[in-house]
PDB file of N, CA and C in Angstrom:
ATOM      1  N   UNK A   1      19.454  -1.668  -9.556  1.00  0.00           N
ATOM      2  CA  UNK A   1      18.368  -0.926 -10.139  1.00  0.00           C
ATOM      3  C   UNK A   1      17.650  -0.144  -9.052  1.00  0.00           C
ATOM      4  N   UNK A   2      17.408   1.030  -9.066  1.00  0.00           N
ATOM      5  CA  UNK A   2      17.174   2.092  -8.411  1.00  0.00           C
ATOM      6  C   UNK A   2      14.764   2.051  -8.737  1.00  0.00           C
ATOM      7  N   UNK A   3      14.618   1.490  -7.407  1.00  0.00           N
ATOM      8  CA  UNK A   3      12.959   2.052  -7.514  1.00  0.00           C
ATOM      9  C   UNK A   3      13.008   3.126  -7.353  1.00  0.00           C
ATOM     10  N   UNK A   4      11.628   3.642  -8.110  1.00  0.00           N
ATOM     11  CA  UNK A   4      10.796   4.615  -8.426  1.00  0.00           C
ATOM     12  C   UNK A   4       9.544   4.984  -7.207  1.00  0.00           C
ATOM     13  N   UNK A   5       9.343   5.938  -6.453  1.00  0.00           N
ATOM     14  CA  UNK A   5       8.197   5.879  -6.248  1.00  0.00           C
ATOM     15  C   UNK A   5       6.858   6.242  -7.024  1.00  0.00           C
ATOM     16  N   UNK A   6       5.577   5.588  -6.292  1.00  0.00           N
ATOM     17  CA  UNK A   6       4.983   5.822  -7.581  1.00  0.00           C
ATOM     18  C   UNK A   6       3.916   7.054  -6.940  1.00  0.00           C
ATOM     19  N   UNK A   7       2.941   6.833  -7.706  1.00  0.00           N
ATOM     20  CA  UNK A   7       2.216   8.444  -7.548  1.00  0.00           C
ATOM     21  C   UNK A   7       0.493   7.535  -7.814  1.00  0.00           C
ATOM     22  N   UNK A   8       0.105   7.244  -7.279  1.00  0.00           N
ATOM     23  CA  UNK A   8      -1.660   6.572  -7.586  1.00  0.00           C
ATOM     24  C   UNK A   8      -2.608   7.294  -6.638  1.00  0.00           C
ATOM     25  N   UNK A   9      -3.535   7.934  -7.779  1.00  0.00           N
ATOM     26  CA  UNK A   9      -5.221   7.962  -7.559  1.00  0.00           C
ATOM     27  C   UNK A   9      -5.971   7.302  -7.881  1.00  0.00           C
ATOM     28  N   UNK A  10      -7.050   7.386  -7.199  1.00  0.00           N
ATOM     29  CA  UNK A  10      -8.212   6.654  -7.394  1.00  0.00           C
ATOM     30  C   UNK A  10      -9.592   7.402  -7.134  1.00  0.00           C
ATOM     31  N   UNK A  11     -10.468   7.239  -8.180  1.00  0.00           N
ATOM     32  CA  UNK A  11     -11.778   8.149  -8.802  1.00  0.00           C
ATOM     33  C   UNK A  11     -12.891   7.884  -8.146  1.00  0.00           C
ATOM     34  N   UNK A  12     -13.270   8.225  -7.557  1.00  0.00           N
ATOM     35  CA  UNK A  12     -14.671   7.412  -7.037  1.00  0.00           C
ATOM     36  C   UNK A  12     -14.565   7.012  -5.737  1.00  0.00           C
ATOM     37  N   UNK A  13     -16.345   7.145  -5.005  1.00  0.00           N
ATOM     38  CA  UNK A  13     -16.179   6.732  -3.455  1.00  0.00           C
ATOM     39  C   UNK A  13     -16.634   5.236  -3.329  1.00  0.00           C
ATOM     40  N   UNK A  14     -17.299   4.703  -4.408  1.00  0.00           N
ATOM     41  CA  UNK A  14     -17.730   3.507  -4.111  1.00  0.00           C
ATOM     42  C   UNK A  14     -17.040   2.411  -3.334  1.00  0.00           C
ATOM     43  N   UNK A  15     -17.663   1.152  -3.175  1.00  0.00           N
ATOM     44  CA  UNK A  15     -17.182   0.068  -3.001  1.00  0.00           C
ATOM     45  C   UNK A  15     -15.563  -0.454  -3.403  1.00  0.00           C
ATOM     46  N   UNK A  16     -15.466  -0.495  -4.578  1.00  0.00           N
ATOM     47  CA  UNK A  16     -13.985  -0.746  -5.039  1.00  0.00           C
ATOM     48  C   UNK A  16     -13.144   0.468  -5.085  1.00  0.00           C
ATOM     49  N   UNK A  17     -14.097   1.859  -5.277  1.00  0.00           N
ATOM     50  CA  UNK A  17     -12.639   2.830  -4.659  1.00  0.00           C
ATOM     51  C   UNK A  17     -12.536   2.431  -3.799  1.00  0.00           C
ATOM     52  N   UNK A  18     -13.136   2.516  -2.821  1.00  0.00           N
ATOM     53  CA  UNK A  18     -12.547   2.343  -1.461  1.00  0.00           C
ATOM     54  C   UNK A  18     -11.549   1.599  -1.063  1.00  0.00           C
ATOM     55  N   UNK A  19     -11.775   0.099  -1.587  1.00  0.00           N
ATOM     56  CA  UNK A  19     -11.074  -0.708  -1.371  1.00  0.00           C
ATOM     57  C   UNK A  19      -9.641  -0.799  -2.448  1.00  0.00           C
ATOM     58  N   UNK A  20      -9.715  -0.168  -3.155  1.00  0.00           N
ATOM     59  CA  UNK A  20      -8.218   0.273  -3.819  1.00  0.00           C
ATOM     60  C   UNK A  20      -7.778   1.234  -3.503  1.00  0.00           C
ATOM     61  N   UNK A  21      -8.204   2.197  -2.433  1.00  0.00           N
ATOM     62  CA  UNK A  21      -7.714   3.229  -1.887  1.00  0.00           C
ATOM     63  C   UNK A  21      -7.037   2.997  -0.493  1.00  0.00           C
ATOM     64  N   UNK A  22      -8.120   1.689  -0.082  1.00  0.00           N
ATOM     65  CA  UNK A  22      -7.266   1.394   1.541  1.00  0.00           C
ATOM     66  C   UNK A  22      -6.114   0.166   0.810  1.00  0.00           C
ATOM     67  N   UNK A  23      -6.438  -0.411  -0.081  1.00  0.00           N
ATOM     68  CA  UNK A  23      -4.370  -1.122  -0.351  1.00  0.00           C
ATOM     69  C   UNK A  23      -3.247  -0.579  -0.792  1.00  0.00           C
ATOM     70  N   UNK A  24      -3.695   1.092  -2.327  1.00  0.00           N
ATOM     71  CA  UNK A  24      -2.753   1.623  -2.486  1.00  0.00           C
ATOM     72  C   UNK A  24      -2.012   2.451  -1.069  1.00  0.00           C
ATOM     73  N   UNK A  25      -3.142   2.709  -0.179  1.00  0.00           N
ATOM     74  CA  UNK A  25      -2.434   3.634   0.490  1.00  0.00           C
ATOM     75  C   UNK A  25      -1.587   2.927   2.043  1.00  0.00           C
ATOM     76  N   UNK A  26      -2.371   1.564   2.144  1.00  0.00           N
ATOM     77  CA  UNK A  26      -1.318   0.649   3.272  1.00  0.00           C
ATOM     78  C   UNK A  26      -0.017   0.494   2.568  1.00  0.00           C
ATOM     79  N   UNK A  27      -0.151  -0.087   0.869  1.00  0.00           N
ATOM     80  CA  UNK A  27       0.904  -0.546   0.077  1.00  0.00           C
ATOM     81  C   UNK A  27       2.292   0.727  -0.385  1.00  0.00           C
ATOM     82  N   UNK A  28       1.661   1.497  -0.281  1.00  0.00           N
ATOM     83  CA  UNK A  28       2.100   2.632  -1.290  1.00  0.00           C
ATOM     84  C   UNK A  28       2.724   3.392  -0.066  1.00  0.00           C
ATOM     85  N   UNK A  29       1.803   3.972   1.014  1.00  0.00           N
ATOM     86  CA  UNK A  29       1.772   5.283   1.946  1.00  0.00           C
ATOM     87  C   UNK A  29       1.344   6.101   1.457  1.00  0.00           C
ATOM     88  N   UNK A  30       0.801   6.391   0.463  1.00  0.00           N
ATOM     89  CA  UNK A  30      -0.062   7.784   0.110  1.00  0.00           C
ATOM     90  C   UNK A  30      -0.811   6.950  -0.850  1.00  0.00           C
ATOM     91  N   UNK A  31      -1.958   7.712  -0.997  1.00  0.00           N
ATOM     92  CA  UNK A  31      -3.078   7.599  -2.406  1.00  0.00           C
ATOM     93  C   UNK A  31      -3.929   8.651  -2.671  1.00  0.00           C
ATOM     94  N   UNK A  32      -3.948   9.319  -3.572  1.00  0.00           N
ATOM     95  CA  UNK A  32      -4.657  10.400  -3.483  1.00  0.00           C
ATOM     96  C   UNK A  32      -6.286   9.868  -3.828  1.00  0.00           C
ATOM     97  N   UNK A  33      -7.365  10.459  -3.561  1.00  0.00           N
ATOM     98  CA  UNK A  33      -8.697   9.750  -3.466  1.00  0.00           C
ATOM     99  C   UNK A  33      -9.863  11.119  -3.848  1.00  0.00           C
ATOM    100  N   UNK A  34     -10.344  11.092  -5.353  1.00  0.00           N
ATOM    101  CA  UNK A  34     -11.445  11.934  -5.319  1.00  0.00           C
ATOM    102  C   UNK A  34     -12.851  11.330  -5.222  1.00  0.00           C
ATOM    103  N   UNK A  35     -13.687  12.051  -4.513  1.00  0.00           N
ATOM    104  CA  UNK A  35     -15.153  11.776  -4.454  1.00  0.00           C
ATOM    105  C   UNK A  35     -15.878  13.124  -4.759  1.00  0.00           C
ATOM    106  N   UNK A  36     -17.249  12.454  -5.217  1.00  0.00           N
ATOM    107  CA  UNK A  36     -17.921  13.473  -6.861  1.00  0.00           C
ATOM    108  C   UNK A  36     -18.848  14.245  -5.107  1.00  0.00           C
ATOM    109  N   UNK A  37     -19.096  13.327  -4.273  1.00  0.00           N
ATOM    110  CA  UNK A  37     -20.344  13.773  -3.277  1.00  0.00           C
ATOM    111  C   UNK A  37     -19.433  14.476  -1.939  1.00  0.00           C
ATOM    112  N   UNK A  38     -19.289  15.678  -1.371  1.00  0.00           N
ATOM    113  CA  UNK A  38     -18.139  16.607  -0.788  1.00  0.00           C
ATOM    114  C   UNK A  38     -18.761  15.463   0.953  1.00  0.00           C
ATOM    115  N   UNK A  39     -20.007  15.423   0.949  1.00  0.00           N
ATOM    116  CA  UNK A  39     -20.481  14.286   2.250  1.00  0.00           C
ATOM    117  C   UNK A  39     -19.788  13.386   2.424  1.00  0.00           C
ATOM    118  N   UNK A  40     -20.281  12.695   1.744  1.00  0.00           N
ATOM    119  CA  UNK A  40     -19.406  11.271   1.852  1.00  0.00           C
ATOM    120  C   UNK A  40     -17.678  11.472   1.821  1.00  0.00           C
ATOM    121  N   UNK A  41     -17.066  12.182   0.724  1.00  0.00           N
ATOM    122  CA  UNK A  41     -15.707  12.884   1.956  1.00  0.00           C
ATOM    123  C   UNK A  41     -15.219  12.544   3.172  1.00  0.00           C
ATOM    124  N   UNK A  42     -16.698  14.081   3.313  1.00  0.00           N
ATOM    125  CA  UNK A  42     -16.507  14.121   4.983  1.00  0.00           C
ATOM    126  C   UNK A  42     -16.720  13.170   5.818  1.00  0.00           C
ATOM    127  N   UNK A  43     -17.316  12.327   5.475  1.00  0.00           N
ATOM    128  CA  UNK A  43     -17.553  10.776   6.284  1.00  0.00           C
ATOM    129  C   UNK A  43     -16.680   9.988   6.759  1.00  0.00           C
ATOM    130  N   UNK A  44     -15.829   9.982   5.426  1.00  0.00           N
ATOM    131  CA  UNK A  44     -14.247   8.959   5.388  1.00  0.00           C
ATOM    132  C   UNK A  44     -13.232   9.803   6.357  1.00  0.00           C
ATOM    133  N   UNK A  45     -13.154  10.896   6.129  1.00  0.00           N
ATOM    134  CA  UNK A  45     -12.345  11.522   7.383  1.00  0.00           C
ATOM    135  C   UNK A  45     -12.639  11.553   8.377  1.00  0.00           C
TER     136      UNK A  45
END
């Protein structure tokens, strides 16, 4: 049986985005990640 890669975002800068953004993307290698505030963004980068 042949895996799939998968494709996950996650909405929000809070607390639990965050923290489902730093396992999809250790777990995964990519996660795409929107935040509503363009600052806080720029913070995480």
């Amino acid at each position: 049986m042949e895996l799939k890669p998968h494709s996950v975002a996650v909405i929000g800068g809070g607390s639990f985005g965050t923290a489902l953004t730093k396992i999809f993307s250790d777990t995964l290698g990519h996660c795409a990640w929107w935040m509503h505030n363009s600052e806080s963004a720029m913070h995480v980068m």
